[in-house]
C-alpha atoms as a PDB file:
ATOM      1  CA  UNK A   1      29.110 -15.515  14.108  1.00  0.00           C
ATOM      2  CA  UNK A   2      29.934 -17.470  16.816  1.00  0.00           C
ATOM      3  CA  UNK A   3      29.382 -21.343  16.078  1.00  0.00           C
ATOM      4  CA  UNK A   4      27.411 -23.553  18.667  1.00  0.00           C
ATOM      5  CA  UNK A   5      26.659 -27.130  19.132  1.00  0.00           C
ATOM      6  CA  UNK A   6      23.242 -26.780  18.476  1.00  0.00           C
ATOM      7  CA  UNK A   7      23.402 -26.141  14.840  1.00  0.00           C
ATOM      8  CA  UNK A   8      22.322 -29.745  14.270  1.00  0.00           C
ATOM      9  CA  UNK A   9      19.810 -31.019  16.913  1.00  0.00           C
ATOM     10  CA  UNK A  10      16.445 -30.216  18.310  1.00  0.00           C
ATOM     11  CA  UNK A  11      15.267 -28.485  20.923  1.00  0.00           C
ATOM     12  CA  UNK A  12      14.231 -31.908  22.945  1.00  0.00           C
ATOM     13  CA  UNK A  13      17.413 -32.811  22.419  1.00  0.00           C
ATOM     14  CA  UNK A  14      18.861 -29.461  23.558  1.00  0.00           C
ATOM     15  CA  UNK A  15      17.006 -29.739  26.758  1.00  0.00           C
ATOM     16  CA  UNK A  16      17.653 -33.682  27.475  1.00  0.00           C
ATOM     17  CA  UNK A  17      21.631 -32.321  27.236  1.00  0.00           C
ATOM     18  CA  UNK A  18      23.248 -31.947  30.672  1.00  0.00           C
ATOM     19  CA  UNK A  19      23.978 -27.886  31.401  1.00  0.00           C
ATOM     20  CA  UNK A  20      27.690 -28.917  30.814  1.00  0.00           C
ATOM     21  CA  UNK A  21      27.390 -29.347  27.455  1.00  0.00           C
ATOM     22  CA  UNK A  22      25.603 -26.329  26.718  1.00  0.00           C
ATOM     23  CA  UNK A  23      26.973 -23.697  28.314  1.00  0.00           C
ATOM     24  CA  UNK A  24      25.137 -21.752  31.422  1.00  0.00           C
ATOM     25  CA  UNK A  25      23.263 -20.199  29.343  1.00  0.00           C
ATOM     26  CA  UNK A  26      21.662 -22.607  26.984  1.00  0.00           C
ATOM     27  CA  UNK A  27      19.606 -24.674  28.978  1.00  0.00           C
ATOM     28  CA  UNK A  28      18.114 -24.592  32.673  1.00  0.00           C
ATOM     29  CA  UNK A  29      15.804 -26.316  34.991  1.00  0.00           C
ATOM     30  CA  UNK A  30      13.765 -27.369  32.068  1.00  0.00           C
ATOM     31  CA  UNK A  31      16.082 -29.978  31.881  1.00  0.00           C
ATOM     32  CA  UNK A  32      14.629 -32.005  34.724  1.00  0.00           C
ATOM     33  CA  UNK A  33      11.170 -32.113  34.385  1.00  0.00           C
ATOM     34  CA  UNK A  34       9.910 -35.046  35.235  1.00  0.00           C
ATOM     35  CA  UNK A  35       6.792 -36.941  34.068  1.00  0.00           C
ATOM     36  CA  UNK A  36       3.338 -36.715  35.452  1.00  0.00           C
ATOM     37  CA  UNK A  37       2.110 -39.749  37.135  1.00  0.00           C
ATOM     38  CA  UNK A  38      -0.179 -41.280  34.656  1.00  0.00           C
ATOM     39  CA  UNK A  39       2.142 -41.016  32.192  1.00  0.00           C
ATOM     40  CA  UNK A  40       5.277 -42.591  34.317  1.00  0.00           C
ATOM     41  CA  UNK A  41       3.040 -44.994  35.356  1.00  0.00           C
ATOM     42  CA  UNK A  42       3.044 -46.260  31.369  1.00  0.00           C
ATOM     43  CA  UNK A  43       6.909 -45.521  31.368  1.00  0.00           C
ATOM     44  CA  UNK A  44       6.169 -42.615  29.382  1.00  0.00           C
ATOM     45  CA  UNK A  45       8.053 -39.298  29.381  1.00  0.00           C
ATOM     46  CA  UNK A  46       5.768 -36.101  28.278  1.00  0.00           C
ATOM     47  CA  UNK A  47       6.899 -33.742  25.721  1.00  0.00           C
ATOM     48  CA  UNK A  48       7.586 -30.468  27.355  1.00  0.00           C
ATOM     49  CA  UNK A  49       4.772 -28.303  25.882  1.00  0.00           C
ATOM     50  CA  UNK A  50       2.144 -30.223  25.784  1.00  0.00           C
ATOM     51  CA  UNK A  51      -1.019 -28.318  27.231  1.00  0.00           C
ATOM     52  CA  UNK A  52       0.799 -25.123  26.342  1.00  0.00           C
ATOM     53  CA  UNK A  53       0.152 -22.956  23.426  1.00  0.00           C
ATOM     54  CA  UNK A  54       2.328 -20.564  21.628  1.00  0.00           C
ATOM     55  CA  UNK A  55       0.926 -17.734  19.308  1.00  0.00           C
ATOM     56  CA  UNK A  56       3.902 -16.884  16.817  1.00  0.00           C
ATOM     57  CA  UNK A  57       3.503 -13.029  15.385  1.00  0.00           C
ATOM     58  CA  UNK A  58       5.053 -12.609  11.912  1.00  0.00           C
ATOM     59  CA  UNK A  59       6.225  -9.199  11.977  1.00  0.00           C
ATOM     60  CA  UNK A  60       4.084  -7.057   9.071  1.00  0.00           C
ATOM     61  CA  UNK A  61       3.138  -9.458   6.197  1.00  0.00           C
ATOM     62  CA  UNK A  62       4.669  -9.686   2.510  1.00  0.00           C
ATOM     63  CA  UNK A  63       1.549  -8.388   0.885  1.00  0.00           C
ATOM     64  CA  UNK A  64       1.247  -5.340   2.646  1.00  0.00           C
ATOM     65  CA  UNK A  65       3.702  -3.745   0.000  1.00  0.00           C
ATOM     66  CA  UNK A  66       0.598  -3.922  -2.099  1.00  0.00           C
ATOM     67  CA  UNK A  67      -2.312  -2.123   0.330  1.00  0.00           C
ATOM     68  CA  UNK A  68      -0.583   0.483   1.608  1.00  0.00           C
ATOM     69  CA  UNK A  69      -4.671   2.336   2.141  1.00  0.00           C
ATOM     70  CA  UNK A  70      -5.490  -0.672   4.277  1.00  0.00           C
ATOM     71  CA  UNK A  71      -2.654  -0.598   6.166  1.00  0.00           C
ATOM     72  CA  UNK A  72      -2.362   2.917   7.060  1.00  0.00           C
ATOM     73  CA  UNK A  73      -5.425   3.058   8.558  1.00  0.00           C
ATOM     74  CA  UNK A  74      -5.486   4.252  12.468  1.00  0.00           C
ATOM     75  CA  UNK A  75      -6.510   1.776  15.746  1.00  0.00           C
ATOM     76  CA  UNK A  76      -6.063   2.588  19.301  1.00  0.00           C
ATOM     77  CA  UNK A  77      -3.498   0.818  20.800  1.00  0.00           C
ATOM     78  CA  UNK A  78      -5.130   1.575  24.643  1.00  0.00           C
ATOM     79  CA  UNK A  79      -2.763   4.943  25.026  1.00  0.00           C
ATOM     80  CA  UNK A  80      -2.813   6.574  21.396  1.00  0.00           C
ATOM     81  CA  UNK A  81      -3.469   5.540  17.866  1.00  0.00           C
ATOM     82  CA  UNK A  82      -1.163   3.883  15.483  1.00  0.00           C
ATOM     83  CA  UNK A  83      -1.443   2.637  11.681  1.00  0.00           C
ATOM     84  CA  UNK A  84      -2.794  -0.846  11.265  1.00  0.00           C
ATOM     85  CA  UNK A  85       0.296  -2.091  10.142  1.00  0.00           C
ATOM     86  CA  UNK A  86       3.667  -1.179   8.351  1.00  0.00           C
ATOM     87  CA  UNK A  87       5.001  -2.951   5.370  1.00  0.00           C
ATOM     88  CA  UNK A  88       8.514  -3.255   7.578  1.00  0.00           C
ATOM     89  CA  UNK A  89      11.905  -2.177   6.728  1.00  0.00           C
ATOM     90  CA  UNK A  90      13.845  -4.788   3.939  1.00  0.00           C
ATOM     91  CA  UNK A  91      17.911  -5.511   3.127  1.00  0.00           C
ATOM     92  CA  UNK A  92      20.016  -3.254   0.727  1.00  0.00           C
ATOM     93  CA  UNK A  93      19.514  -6.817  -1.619  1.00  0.00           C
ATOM     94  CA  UNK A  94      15.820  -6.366  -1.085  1.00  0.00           C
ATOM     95  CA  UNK A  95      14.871  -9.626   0.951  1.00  0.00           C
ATOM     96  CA  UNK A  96      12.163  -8.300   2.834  1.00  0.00           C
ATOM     97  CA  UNK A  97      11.896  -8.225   6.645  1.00  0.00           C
ATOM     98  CA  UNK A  98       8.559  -9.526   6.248  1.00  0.00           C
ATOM     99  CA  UNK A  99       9.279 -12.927   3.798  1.00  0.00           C
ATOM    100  CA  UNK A 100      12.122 -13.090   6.772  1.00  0.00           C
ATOM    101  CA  UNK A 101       9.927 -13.163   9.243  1.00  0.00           C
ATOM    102  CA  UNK A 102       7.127 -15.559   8.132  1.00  0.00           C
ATOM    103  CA  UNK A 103      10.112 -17.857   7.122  1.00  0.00           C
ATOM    104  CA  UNK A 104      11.505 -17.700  10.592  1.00  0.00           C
ATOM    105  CA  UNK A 105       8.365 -18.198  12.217  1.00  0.00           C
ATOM    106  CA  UNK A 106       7.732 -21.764  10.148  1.00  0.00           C
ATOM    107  CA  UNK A 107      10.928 -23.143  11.224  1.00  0.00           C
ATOM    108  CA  UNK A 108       9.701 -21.879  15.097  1.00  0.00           C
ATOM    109  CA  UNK A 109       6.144 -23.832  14.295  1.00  0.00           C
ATOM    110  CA  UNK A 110       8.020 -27.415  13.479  1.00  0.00           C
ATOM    111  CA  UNK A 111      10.219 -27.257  16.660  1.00  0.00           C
ATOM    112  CA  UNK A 112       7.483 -26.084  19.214  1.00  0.00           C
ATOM    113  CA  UNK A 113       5.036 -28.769  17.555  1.00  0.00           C
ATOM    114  CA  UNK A 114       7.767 -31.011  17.609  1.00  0.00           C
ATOM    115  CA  UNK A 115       7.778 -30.257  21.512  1.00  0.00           C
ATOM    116  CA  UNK A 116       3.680 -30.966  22.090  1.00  0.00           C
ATOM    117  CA  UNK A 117       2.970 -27.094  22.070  1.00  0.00           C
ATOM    118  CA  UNK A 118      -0.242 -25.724  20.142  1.00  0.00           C
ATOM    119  CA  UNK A 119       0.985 -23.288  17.814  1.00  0.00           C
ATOM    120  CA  UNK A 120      -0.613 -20.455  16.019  1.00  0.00           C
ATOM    121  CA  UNK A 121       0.637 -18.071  13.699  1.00  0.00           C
ATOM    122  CA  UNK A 122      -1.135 -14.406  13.568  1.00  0.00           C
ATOM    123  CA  UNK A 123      -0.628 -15.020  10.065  1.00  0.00           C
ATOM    124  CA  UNK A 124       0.589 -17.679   7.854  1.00  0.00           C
ATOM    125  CA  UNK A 125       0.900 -15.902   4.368  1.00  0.00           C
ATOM    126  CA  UNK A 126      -2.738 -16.537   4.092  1.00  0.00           C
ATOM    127  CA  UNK A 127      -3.939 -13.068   4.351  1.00  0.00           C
ATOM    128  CA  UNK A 128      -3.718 -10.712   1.655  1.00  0.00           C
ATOM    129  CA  UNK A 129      -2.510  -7.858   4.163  1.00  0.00           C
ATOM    130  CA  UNK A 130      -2.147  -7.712   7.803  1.00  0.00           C
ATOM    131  CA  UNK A 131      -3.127  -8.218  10.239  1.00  0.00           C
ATOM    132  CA  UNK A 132      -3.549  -4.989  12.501  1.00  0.00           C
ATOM    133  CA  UNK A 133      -1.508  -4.348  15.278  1.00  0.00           C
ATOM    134  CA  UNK A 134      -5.152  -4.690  17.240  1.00  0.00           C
ATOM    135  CA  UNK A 135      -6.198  -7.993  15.864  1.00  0.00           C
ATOM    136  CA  UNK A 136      -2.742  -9.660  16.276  1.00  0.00           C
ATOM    137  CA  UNK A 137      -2.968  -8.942  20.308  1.00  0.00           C
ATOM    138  CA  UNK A 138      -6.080 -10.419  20.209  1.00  0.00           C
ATOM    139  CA  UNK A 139      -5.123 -13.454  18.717  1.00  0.00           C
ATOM    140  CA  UNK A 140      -3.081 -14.264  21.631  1.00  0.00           C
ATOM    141  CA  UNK A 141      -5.646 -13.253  24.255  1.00  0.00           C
ATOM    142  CA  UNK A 142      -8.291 -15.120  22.393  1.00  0.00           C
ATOM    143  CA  UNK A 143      -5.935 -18.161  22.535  1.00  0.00           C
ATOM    144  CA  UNK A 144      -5.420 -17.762  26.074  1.00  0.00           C
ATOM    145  CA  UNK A 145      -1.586 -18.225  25.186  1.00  0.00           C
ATOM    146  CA  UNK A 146       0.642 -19.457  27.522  1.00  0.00           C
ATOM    147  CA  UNK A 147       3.777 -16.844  25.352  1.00  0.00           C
ATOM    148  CA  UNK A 148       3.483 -14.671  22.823  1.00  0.00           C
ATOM    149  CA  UNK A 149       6.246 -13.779  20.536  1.00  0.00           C
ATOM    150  CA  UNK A 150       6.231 -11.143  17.940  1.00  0.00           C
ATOM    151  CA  UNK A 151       9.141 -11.634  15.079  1.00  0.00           C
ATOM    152  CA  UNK A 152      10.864  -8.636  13.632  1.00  0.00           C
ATOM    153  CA  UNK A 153      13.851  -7.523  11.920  1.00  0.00           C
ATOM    154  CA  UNK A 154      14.948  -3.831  12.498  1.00  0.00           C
ATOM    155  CA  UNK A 155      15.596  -0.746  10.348  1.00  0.00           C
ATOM    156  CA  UNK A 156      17.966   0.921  12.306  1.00  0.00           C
ATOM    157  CA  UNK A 157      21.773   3.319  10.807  1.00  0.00           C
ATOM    158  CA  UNK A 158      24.128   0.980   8.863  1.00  0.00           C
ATOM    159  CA  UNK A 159      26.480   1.038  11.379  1.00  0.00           C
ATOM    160  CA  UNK A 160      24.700  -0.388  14.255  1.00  0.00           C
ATOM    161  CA  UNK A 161      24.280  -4.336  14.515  1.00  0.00           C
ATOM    162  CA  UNK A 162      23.306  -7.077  16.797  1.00  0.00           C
ATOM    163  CA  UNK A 163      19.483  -8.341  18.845  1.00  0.00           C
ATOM    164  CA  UNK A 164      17.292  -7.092  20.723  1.00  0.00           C
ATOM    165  CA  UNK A 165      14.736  -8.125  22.736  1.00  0.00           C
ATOM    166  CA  UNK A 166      11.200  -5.547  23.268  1.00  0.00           C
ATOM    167  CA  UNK A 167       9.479  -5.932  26.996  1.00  0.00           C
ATOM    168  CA  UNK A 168       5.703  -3.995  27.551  1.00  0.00           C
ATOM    169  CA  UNK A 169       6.044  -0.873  29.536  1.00  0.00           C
ATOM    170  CA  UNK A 170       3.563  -0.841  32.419  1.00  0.00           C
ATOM    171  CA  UNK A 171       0.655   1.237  30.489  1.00  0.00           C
ATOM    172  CA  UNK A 172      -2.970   1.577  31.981  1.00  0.00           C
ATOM    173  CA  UNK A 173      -4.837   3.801  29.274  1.00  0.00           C
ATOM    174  CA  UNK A 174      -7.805   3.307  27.598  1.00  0.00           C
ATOM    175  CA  UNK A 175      -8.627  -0.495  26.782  1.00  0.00           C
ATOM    176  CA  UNK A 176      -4.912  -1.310  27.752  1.00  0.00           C
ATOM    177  CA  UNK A 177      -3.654  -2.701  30.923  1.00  0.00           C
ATOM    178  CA  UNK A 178      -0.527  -4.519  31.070  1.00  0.00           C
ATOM    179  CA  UNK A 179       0.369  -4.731  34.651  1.00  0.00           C
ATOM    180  CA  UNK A 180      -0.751  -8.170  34.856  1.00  0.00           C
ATOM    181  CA  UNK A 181       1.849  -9.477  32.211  1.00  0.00           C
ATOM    182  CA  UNK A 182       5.174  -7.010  32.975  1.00  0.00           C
ATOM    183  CA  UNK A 183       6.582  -9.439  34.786  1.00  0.00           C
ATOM    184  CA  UNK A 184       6.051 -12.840  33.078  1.00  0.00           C
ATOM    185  CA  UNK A 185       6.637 -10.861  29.963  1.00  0.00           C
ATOM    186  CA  UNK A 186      10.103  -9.976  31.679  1.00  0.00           C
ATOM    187  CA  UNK A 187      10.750 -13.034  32.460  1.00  0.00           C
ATOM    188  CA  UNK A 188       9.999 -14.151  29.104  1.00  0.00           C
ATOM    189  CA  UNK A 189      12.395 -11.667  26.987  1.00  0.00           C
ATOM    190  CA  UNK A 190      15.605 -12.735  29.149  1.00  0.00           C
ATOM    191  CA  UNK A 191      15.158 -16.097  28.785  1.00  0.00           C
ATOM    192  CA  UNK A 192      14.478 -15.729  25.260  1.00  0.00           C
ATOM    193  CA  UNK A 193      17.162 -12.830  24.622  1.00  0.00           C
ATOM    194  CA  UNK A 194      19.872 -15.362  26.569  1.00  0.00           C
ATOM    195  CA  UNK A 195      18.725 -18.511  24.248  1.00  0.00           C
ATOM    196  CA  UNK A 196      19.255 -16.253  21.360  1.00  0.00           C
ATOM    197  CA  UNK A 197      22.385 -15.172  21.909  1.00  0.00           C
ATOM    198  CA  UNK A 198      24.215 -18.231  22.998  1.00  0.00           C
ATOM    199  CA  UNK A 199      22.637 -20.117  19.904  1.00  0.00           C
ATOM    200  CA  UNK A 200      23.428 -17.871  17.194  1.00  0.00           C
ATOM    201  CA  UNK A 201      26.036 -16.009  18.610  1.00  0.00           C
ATOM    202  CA  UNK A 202      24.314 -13.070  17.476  1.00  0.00           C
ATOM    203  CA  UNK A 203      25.748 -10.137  19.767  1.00  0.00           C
ATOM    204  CA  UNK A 204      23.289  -7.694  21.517  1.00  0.00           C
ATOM    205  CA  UNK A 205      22.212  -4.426  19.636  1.00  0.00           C
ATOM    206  CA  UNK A 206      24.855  -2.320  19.800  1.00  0.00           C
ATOM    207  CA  UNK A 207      22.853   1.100  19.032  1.00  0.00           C
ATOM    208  CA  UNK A 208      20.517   0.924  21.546  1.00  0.00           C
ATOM    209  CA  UNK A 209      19.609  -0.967  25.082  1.00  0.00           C
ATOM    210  CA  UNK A 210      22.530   0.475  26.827  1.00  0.00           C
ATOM    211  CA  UNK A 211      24.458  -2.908  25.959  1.00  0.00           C
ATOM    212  CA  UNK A 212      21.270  -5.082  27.429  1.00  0.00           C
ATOM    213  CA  UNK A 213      19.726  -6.871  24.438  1.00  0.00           C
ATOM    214  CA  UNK A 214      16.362  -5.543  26.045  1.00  0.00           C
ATOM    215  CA  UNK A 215      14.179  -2.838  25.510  1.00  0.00           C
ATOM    216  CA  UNK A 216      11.066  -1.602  27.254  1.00  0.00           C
ATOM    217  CA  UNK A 217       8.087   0.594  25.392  1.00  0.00           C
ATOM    218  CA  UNK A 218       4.978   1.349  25.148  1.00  0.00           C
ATOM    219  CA  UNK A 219       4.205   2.432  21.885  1.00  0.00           C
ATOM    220  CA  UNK A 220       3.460  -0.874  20.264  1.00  0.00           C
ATOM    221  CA  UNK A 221       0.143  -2.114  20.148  1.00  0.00           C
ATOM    222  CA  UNK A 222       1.132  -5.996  19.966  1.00  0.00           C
ATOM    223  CA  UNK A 223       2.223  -5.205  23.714  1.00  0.00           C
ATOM    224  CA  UNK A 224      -0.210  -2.533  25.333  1.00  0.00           C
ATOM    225  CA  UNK A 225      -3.077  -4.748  24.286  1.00  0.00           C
ATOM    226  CA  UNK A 226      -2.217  -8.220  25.252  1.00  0.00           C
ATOM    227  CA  UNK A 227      -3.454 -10.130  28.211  1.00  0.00           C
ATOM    228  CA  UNK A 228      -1.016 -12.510  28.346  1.00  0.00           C
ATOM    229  CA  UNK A 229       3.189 -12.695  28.419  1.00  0.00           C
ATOM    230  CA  UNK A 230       4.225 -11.100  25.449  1.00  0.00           C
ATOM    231  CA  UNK A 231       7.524  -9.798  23.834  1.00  0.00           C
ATOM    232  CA  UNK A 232       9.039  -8.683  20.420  1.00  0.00           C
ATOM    233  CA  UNK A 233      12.344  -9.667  18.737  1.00  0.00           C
ATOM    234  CA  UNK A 234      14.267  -7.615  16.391  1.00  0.00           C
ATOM    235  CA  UNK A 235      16.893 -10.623  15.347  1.00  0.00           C
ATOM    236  CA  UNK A 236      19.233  -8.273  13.812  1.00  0.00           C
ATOM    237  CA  UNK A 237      19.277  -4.616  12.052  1.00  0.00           C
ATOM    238  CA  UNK A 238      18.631  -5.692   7.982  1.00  0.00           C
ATOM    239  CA  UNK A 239      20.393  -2.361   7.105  1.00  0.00           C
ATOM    240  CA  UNK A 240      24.017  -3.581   9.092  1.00  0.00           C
ATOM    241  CA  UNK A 241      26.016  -5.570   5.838  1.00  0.00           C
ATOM    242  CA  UNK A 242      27.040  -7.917   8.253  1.00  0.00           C
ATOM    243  CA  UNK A 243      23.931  -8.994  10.030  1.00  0.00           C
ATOM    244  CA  UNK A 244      22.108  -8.280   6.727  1.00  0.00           C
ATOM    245  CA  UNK A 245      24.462 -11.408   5.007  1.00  0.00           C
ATOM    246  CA  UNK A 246      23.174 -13.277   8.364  1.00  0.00           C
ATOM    247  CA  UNK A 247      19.578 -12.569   8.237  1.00  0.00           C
ATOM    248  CA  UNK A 248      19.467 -13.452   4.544  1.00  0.00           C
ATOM    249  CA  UNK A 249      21.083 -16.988   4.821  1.00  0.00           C
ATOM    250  CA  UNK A 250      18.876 -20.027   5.842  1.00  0.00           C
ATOM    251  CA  UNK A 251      21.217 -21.931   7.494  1.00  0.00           C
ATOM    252  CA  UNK A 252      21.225 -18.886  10.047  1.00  0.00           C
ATOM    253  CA  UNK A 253      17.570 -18.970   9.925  1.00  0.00           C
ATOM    254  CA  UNK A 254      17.434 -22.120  11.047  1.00  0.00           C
ATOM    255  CA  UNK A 255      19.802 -21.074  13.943  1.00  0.00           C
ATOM    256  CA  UNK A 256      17.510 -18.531  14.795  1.00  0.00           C
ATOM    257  CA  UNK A 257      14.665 -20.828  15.371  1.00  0.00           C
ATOM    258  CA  UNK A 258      16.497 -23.137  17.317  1.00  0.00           C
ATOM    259  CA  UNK A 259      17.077 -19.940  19.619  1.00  0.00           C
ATOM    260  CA  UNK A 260      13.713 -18.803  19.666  1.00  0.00           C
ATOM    261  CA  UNK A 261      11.867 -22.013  19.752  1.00  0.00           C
ATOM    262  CA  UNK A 262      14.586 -22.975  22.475  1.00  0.00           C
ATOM    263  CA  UNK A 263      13.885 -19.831  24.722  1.00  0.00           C
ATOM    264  CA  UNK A 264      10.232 -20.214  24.585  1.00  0.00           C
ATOM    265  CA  UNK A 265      10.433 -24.035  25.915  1.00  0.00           C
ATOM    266  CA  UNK A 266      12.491 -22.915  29.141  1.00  0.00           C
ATOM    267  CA  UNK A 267      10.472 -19.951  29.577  1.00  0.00           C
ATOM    268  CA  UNK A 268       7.266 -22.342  29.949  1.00  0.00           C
ATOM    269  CA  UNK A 269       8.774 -25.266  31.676  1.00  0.00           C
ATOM    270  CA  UNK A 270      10.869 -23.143  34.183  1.00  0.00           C
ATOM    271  CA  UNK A 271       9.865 -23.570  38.012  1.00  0.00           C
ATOM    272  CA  UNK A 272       7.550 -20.409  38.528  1.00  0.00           C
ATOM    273  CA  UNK A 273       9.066 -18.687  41.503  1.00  0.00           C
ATOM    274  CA  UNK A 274       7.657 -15.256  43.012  1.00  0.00           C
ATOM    275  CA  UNK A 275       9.454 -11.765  42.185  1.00  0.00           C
ATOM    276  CA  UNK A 276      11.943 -11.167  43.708  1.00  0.00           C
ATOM    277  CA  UNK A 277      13.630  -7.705  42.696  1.00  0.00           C
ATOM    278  CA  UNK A 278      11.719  -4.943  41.043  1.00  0.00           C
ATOM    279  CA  UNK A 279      12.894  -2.513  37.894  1.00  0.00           C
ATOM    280  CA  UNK A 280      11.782   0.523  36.802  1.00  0.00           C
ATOM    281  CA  UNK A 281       9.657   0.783  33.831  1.00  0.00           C
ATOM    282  CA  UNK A 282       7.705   3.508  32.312  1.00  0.00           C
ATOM    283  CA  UNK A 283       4.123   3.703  33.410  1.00  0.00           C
ATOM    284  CA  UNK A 284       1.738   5.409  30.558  1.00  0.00           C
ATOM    285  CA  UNK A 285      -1.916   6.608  31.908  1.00  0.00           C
ATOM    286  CA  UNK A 286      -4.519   8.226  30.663  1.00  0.00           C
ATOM    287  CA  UNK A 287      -2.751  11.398  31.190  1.00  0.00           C
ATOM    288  CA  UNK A 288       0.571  11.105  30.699  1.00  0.00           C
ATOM    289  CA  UNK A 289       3.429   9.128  31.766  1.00  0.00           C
ATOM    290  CA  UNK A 290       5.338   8.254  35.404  1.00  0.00           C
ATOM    291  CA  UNK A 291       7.958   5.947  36.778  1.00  0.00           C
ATOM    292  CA  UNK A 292       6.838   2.685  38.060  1.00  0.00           C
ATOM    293  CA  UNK A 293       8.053  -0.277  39.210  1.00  0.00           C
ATOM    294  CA  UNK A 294       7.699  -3.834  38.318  1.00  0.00           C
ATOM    295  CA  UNK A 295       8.847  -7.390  39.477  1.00  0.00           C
ATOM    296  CA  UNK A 296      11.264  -9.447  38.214  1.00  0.00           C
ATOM    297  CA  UNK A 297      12.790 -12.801  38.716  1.00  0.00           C
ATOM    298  CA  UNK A 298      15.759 -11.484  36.928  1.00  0.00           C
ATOM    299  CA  UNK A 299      17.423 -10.550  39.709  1.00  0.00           C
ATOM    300  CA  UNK A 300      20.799  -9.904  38.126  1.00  0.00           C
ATOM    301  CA  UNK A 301      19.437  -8.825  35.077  1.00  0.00           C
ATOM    302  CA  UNK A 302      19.851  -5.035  34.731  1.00  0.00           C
ATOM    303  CA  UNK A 303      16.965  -2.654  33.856  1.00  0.00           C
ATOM    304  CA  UNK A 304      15.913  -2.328  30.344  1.00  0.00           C
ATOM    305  CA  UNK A 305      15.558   1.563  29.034  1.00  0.00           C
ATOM    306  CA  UNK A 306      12.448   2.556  28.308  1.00  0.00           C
ATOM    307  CA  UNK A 307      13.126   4.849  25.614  1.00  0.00           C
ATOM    308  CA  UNK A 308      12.189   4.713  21.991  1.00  0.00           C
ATOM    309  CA  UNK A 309      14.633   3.200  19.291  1.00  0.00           C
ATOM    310  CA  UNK A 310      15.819   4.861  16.550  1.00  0.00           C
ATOM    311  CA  UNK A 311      13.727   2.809  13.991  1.00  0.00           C
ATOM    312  CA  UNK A 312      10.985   3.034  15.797  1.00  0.00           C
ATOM    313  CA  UNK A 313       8.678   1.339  13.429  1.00  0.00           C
ATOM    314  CA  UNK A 314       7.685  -1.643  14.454  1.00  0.00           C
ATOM    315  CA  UNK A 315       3.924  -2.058  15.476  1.00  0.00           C
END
C-alpha cells in the first residue's frame, strides 16, 4: 500500500493544501473557493459543504445474517425484480463486509460533518435488517441529496484485487429513469475513484473494468431508482489475502474515509461545467436493452464497461 501524506489530516486541511503538495490528483478547484459575501464581509471563510447533504449507504447491514426470509423477499428495481437485500460477502477471518461497511461509513459521517455537510446514513446499525435496495434509493431522493454513495466490499476469485468504482447505466423501465443523473453520477465516480486511489494507494480492480476502476450497470436497484447523483464503491475484493489484511485494519479504514469523504467534497465544490464528450453506456427499456450515449465532463476518462462483475451481488 502505497503511503500518502494524508494519513494524518482532514479533509479541510487536504483541500486548504496547494495542488503541489498533493499530487494532481488529490485535490482540485475546490481548493479556491472563496467565501460568499455575507460571510467575507464578517471575515469569515464557509466550510465547503455547508447547504449540501450527503446520504451515506452502508452496504447490506450486520443483522441481516439473522432474517434471511425478510431479506429475500423480491422489489422492482424499475427494469426487473431483485431480493430486498443480501447479507454481503465476508473475509476468510470472518470480518464481515457489512460491520466493514457501517464502520467505514462513521468515519465518512465525522469528516463530511466536520466539512458543514448534512449527513445521513441509510442505516446506522439501528435497524434490525435492511434496508431494501428500494427504500435505500429513496432515502436519497427523499433527501433531495446533493451525492449519494453506496459502500461495499466485493466477493470476487482470490486472485483478483484492487477498487472499483459502480456508475448507473442509462435505464428507462418501469418506475426507473436515470437519464437525468448519468452524468453527474459520472462525474461523481471519477472524482471519487481518483481520491481513492491516490489516498490509499489502493490499485484499481484488477479482474474487472478493463483496468478503469469504473464500472457501469444496471442491475442494482440503489442506482436504477435514484433521482439524484449516485454511485457504489467496492473498496477492495474481501476474498484477495492481501486486500483482505487491508480491509480488516482500521488504520486503513481510516484511510479509506479520508478518500471517500475527500472525493465527495471536490465532487460538490467543483465548478459545474457543461458535457463535453459523451460515452457509451447501456440503455435498459422496457423491452430490452440498446447502446446509448451519455455526457461526460471526463473528457479523458475512458468508457466504463457495462458488463456484469463476477460477484455480482451487490444490490
Amino acid at each position: 500500500m502505497r503511503a500518502t501524506g494524508l494519513a494524518a489530516i482532514s479533509v479541510v486541511s487536504a483541500l486548504a493544501m496547494p495542488a503541489a503538495a498533493l499530487g494532481p490528483g488529490d485535490v482540485g478547484a475546490a481548493g479556491t473557493r472563496q467565501p460568499v459575501p455575507h460571510e467575507a464581509a464578517h471575515g469569515l471563510t464557509p466550510l465547503p459543504l455547508a447547504g449540501r447533504t450527503v446520504v451515506l449507504d452502508p452496504g447490506h447491514n450486520p443483522g441481516n445474517f439473522d432474517h434471511r426470509d425478510e431479506i429475500a423477499r423480491l422489489v422492482d428495481v424499475g427494469n426487473g425484480r431483485k431480493a430486498c437485500n443480501t447479507t454481503g460477502t465476508a473475509t476468510d477471518a470472518g470480518y464481515r463486509e457489512a460491520d466493514f461497511t457501517l464502520d467505514l461509513a462513521r468515519r465518512v459521517r465525522v469528516l463530511l460533518l466536520a466539512e458543514g455537510a448534512r449527513v445521513i446514513l441509510t442505516q446506522d446499525g439501528d435497524r434490525p435488517w435492511g434496508p431494501c435496495v428500494t427504500e435505500r434509493a429513496a432515502i436519497g431522493n427523499e433527501a433531495d441529496a446533493d451525492a449519494v454513495v453506496a459502500l461495499h466490499a466485493d466477493g470476487a476469485t482470490p486472485e483478483g484485487f484492487g477498487f472499483h468504482v459502480i456508475l448507473p447505466a442509462e435505464v428507462v423501465a418501469g418506475t426507473a429513469d436515470t437519464r437525468p443523473i448519468v452524468a453527474p453520477s459520472r462525474s461523481l465516480g471519477v472524482t471519487l475513484r481518483d481520491t481513492f486511489a491516490a489516498v490509499t494507494g489502493e490499485p484499481f480492480a484488477t479482474y474487472l473494468g478493463g483496468g478503469t476502476g469504473l464500472m457501469v450497470r444496471s442491475d442494482l436497484g440503489g442506482l436504477n431508482l435514484s433521482k439524484v447523483p449516485a454511485v457504489f464503491i467496492e473498496c477492495g475484493n474481501m476474498r484477495n489475502t492481501a486486500d483482505a489484511a487491508r480491509l480488516s485494519a482500521p488504520v486503513w479504514r481510516e484511510l479509506a474515509a479520508h478518500g471517500v469523504a475527500l472525493g465527495i467534497t471536490r465532487f460538490l465544490t467543483a465548478p459545474r461545467t457543461p458535457p463535453t464528450t459523451t460515452n457509451t453506456n447501456t440503455r435498459t427499456t422496457a423491452t430490452g436493452t440498446a447502446t446509448g450515449t451519455a455526457g461526460s465532463g471526463a473528457s479523458n476518462d475512458a468508457a466504463a464497461p457495462t458488463t456484469t462483475p463476477p460477484s455480482g451481488r451487490v444490490g
